[in-house]
PDB file of N, CA and C in Angstrom:
ATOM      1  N   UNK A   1     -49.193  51.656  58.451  1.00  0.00           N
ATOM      2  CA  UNK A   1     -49.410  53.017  57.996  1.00  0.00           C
ATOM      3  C   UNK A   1     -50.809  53.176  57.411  1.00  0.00           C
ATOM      4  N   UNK A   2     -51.311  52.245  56.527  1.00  0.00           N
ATOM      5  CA  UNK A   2     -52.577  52.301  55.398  1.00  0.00           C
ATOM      6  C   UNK A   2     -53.476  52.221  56.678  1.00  0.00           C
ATOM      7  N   UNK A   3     -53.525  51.670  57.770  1.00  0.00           N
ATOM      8  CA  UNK A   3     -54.741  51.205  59.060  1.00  0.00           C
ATOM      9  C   UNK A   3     -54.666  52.276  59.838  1.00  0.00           C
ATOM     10  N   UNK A   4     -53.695  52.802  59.972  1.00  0.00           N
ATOM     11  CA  UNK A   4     -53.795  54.427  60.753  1.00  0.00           C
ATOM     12  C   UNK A   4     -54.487  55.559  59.795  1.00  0.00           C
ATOM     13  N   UNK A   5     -53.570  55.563  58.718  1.00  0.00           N
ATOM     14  CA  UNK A   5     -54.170  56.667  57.796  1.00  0.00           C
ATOM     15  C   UNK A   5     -55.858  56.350  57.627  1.00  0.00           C
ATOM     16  N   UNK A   6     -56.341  55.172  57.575  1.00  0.00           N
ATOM     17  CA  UNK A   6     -57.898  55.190  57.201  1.00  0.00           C
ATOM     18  C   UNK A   6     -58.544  55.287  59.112  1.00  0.00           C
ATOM     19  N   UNK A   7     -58.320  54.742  60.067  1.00  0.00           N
ATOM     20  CA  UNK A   7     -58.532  55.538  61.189  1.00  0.00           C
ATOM     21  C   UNK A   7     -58.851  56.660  61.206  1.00  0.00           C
ATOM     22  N   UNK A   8     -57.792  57.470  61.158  1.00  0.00           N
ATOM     23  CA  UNK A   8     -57.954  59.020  61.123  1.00  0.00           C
ATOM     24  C   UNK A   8     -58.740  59.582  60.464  1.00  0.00           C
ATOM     25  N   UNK A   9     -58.990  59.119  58.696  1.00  0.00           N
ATOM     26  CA  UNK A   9     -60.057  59.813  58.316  1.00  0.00           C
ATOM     27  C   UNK A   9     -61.394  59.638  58.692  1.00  0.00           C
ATOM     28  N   UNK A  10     -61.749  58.388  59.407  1.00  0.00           N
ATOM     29  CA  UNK A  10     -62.681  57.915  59.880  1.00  0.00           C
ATOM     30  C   UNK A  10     -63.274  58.716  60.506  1.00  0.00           C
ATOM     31  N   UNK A  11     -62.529  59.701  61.652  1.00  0.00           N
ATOM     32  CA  UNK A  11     -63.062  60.801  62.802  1.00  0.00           C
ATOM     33  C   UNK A  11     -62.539  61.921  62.442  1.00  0.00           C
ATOM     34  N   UNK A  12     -62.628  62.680  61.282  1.00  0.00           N
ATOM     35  CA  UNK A  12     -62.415  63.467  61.055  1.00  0.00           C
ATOM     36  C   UNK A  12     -62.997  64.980  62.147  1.00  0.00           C
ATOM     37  N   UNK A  13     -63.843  64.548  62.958  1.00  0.00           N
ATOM     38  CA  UNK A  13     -64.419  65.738  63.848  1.00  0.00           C
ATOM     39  C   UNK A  13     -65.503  66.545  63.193  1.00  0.00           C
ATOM     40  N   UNK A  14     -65.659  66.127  61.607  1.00  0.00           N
ATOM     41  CA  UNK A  14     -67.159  66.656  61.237  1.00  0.00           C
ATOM     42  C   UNK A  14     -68.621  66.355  61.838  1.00  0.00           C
ATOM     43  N   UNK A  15     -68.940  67.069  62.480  1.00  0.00           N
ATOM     44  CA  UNK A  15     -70.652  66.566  62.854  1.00  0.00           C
ATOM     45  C   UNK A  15     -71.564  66.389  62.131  1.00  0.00           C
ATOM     46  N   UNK A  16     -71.965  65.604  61.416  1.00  0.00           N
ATOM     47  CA  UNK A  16     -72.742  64.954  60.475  1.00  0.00           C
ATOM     48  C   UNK A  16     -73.796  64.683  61.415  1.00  0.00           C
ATOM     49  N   UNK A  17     -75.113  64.753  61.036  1.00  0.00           N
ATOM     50  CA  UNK A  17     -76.456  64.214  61.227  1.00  0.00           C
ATOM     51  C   UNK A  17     -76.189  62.726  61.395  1.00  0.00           C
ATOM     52  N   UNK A  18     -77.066  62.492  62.812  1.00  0.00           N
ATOM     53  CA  UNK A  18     -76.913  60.863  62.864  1.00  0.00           C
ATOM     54  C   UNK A  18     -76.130  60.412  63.072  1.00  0.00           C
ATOM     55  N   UNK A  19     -74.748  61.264  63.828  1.00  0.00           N
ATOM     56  CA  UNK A  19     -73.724  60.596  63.447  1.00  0.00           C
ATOM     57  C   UNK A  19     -73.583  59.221  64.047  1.00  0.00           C
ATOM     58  N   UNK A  20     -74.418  58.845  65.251  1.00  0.00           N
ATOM     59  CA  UNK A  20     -74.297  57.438  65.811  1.00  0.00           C
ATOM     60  C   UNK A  20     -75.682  56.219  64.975  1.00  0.00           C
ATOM     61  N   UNK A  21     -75.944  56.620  63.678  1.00  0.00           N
ATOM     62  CA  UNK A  21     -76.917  55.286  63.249  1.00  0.00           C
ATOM     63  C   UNK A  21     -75.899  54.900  62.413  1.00  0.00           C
ATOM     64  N   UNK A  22     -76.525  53.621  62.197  1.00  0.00           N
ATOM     65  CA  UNK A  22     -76.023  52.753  61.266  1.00  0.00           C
ATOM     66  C   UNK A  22     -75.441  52.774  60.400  1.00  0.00           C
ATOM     67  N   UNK A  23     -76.322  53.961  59.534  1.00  0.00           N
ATOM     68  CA  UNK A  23     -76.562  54.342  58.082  1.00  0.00           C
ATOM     69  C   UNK A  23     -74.505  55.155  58.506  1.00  0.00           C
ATOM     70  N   UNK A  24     -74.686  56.357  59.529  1.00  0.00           N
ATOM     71  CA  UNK A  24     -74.136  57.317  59.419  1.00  0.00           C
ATOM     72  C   UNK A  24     -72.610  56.540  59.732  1.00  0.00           C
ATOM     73  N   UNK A  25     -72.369  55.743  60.511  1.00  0.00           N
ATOM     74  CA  UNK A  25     -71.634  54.577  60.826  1.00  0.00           C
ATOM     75  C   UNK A  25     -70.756  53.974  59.488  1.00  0.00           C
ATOM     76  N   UNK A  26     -71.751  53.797  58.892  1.00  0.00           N
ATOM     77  CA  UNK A  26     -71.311  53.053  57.762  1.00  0.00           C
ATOM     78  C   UNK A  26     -71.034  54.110  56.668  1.00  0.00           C
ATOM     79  N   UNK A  27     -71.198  55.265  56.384  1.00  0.00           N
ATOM     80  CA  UNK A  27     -70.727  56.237  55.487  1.00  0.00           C
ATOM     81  C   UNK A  27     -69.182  56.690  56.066  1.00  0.00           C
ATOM     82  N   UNK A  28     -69.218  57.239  57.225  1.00  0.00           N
ATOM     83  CA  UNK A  28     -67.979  57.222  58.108  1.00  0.00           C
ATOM     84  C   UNK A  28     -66.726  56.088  57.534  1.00  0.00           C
ATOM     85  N   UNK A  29     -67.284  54.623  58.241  1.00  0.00           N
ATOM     86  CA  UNK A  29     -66.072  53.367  57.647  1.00  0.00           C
ATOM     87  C   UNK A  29     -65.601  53.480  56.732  1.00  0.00           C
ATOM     88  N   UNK A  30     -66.665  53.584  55.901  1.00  0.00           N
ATOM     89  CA  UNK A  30     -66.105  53.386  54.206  1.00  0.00           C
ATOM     90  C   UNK A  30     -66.118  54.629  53.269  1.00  0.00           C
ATOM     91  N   UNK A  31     -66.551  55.030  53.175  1.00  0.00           N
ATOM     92  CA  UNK A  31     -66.070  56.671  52.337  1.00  0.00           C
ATOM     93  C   UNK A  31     -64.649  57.155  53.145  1.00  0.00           C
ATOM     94  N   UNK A  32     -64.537  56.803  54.638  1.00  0.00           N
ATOM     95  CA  UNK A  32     -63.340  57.387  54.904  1.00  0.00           C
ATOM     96  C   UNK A  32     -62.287  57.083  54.948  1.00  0.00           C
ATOM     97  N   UNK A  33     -62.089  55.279  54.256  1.00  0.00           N
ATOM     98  CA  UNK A  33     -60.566  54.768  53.993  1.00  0.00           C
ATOM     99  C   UNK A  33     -59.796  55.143  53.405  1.00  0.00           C
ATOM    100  N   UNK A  34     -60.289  56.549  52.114  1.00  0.00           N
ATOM    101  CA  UNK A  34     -60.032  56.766  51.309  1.00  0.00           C
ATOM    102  C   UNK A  34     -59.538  58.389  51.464  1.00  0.00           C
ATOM    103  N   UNK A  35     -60.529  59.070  52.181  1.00  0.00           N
ATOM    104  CA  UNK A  35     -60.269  60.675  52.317  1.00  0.00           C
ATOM    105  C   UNK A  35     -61.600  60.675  53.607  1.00  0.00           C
ATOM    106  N   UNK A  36     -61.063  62.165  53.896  1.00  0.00           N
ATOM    107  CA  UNK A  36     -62.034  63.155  54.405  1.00  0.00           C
ATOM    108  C   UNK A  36     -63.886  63.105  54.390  1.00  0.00           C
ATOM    109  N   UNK A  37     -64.561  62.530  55.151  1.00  0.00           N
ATOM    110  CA  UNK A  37     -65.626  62.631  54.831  1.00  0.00           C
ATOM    111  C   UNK A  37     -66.417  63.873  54.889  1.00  0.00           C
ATOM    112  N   UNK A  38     -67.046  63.994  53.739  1.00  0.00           N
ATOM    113  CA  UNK A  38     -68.123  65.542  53.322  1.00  0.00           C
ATOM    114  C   UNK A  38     -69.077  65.091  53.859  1.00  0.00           C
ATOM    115  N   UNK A  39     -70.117  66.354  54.536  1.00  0.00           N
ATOM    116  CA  UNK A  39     -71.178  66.629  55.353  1.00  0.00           C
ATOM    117  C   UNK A  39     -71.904  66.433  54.207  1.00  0.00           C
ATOM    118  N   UNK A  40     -72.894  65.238  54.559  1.00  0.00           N
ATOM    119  CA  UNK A  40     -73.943  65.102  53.789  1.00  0.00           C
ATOM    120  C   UNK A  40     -74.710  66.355  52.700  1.00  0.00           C
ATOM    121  N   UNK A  41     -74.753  67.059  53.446  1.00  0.00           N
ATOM    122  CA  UNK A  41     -75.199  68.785  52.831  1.00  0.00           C
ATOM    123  C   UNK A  41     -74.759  69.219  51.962  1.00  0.00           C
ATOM    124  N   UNK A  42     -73.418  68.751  51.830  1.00  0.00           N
ATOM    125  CA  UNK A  42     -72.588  69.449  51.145  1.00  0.00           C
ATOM    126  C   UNK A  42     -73.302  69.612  49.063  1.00  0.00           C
ATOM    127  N   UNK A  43     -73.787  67.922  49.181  1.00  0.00           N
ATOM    128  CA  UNK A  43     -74.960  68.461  47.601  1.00  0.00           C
ATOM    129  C   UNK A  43     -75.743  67.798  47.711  1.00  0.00           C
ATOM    130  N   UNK A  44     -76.564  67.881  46.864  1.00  0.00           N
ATOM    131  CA  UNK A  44     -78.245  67.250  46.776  1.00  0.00           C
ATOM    132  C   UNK A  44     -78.052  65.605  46.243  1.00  0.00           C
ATOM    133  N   UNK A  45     -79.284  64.958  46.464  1.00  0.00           N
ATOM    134  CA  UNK A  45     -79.001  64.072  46.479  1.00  0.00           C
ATOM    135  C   UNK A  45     -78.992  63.311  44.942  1.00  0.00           C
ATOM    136  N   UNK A  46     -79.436  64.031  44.196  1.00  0.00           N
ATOM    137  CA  UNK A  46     -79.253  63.875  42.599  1.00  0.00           C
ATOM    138  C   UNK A  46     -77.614  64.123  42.244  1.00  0.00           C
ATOM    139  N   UNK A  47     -76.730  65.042  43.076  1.00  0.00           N
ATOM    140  CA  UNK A  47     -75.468  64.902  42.512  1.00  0.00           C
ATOM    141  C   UNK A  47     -74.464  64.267  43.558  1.00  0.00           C
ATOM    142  N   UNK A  48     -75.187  63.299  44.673  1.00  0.00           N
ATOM    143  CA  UNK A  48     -74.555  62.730  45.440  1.00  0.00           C
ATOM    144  C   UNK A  48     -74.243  61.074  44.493  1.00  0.00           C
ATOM    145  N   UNK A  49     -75.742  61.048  44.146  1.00  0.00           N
ATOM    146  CA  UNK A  49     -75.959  59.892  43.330  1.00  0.00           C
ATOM    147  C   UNK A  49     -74.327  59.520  42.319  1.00  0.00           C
ATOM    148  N   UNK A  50     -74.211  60.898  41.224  1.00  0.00           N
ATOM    149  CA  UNK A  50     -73.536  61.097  40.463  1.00  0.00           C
ATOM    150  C   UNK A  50     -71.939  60.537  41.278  1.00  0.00           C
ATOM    151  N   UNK A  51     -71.640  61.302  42.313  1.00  0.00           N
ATOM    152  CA  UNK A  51     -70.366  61.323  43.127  1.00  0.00           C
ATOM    153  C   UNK A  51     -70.227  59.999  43.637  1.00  0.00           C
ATOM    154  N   UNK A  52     -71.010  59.380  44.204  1.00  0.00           N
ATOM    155  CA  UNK A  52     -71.398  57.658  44.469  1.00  0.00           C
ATOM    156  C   UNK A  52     -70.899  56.692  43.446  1.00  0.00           C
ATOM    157  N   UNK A  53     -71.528  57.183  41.812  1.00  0.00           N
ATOM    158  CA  UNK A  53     -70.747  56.659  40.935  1.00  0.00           C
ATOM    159  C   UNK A  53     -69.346  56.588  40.872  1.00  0.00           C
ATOM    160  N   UNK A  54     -68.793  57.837  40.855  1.00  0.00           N
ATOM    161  CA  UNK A  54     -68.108  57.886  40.531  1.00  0.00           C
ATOM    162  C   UNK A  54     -67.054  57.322  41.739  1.00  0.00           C
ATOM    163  N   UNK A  55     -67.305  57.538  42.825  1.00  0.00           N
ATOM    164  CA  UNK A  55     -66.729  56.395  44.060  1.00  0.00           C
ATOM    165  C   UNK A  55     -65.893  55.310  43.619  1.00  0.00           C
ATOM    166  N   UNK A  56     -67.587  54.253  43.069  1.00  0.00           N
ATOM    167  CA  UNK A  56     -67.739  53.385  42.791  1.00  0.00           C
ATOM    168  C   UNK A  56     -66.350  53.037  41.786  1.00  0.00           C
ATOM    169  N   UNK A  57     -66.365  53.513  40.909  1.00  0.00           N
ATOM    170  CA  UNK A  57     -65.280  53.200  39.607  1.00  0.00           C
ATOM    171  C   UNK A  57     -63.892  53.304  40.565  1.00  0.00           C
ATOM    172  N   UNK A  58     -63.846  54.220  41.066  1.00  0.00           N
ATOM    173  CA  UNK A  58     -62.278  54.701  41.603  1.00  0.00           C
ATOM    174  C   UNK A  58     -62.079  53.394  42.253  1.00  0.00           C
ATOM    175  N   UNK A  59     -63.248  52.888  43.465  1.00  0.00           N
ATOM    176  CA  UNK A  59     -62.505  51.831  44.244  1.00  0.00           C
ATOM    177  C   UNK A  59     -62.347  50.736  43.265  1.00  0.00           C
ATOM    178  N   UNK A  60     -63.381  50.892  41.905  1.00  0.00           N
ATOM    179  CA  UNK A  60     -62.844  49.398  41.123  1.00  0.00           C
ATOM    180  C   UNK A  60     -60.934  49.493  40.415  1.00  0.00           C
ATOM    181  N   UNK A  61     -61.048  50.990  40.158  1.00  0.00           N
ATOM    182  CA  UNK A  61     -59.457  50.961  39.901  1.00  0.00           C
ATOM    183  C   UNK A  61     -58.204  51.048  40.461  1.00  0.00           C
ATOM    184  N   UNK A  62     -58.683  51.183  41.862  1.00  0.00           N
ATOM    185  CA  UNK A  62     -57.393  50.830  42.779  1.00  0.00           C
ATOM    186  C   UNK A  62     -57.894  49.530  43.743  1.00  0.00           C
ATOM    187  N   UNK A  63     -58.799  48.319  42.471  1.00  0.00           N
ATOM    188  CA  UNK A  63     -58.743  47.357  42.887  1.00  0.00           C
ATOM    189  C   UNK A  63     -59.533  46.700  44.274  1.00  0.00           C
ATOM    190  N   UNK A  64     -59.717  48.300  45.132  1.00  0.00           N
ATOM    191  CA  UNK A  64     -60.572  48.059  46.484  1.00  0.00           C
ATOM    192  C   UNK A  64     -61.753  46.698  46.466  1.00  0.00           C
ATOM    193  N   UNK A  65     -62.195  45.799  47.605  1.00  0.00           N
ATOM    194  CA  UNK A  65     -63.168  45.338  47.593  1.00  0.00           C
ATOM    195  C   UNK A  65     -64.484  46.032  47.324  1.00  0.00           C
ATOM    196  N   UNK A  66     -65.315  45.797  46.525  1.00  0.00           N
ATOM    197  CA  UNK A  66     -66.364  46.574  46.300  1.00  0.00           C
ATOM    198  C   UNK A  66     -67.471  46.674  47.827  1.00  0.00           C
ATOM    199  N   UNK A  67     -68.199  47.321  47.765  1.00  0.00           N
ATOM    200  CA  UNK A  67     -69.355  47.602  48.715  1.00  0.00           C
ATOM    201  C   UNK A  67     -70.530  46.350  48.680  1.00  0.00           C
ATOM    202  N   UNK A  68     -70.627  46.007  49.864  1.00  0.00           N
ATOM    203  CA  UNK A  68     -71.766  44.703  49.353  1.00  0.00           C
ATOM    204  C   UNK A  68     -73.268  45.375  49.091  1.00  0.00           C
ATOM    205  N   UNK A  69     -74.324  44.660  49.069  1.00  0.00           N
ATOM    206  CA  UNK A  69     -75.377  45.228  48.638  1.00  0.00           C
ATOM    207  C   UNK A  69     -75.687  46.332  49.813  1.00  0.00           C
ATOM    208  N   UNK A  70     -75.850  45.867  51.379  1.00  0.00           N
ATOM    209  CA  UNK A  70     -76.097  46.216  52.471  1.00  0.00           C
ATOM    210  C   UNK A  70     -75.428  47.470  52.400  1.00  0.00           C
ATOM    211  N   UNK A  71     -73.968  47.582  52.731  1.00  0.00           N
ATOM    212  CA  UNK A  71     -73.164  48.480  52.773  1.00  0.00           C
ATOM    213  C   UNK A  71     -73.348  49.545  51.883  1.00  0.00           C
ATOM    214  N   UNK A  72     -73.699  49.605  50.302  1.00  0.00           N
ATOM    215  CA  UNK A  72     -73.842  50.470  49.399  1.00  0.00           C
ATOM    216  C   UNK A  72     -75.867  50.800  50.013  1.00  0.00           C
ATOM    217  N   UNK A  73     -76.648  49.982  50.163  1.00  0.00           N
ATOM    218  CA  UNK A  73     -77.873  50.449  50.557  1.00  0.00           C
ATOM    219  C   UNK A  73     -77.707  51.872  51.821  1.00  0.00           C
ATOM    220  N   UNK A  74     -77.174  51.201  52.522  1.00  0.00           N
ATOM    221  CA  UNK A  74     -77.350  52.225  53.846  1.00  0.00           C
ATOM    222  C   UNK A  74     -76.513  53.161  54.008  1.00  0.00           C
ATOM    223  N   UNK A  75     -75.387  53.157  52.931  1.00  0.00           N
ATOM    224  CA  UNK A  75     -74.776  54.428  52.662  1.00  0.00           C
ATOM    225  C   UNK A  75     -75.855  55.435  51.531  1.00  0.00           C
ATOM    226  N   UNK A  76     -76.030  54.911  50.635  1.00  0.00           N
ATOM    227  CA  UNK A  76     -77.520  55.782  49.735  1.00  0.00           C
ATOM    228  C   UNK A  76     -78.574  56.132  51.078  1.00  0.00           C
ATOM    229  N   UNK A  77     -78.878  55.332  51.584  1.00  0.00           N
ATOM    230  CA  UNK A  77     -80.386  56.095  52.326  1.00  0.00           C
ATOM    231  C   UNK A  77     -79.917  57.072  53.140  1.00  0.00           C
ATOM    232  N   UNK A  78     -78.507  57.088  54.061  1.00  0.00           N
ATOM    233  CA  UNK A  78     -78.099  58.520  54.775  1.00  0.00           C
ATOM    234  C   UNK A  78     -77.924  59.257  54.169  1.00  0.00           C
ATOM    235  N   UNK A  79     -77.656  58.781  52.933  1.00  0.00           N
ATOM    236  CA  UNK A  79     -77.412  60.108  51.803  1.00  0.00           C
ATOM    237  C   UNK A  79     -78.570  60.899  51.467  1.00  0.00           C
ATOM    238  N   UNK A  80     -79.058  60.093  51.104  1.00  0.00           N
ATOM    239  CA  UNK A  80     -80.724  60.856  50.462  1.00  0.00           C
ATOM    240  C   UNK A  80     -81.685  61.076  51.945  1.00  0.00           C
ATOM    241  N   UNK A  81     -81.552  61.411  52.603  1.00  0.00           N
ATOM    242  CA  UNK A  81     -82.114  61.453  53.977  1.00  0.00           C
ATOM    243  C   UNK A  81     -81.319  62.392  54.551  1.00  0.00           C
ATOM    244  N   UNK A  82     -80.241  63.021  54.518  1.00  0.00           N
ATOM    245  CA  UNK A  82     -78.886  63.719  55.062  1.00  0.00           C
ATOM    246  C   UNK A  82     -78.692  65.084  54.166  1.00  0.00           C
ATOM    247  N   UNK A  83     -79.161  64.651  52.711  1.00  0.00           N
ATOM    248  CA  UNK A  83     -78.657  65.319  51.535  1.00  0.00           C
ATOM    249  C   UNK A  83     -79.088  67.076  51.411  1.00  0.00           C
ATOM    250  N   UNK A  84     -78.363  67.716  51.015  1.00  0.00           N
ATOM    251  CA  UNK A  84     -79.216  68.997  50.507  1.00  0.00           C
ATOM    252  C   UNK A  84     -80.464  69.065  49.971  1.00  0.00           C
ATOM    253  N   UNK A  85     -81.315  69.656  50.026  1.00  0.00           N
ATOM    254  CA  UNK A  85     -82.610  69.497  49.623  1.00  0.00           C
ATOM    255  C   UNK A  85     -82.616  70.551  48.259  1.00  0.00           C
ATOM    256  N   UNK A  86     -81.755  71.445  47.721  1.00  0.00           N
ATOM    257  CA  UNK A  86     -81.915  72.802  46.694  1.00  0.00           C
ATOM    258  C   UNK A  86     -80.683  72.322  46.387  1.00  0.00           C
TER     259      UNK A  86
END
């Protein structure tokens, strides 16, 4: 059930910028085990930062493996490269 449900959010059918690099690849995998992935746009990259944090804590409290350095890098640079600009 848990390997289907994170599948699905995986392709949610949002068209995101990039959606075939690396960066965009890897925001997809992992932001979407969890929920729905948001269009980069959706905020700037000063309160993406903020939302990243706060990611961060949630997967430490339901225990998730954390993000390795790589994985958390190239999810930040699609972000800030992807992000709302205003």
């Amino acid at each position: 059930m848990f390997i289907f449900a994170a599948a699905a959010n995986c392709n949610t059918g949002a068209k995101i910028p990039d959606k075939n690099s690396d960066e965009a690849k890897m925001y997809q995998n992992k932001c979407g085990i969890c929920h729905a992935v948001p269009h980069p746009r959706r905020h700037t990259k000063l309160q993406w930062e903020h939302t990243l944090s706060l990611m961060e804590l949630r997967m430490k409290e339901k225990k998730m493996p954390e993000l390795t350095e790589e994985e958390n890098n190239l999810i930040r640079m699609y972000i800030a490269k992807n992000s709302r600009k205003r």
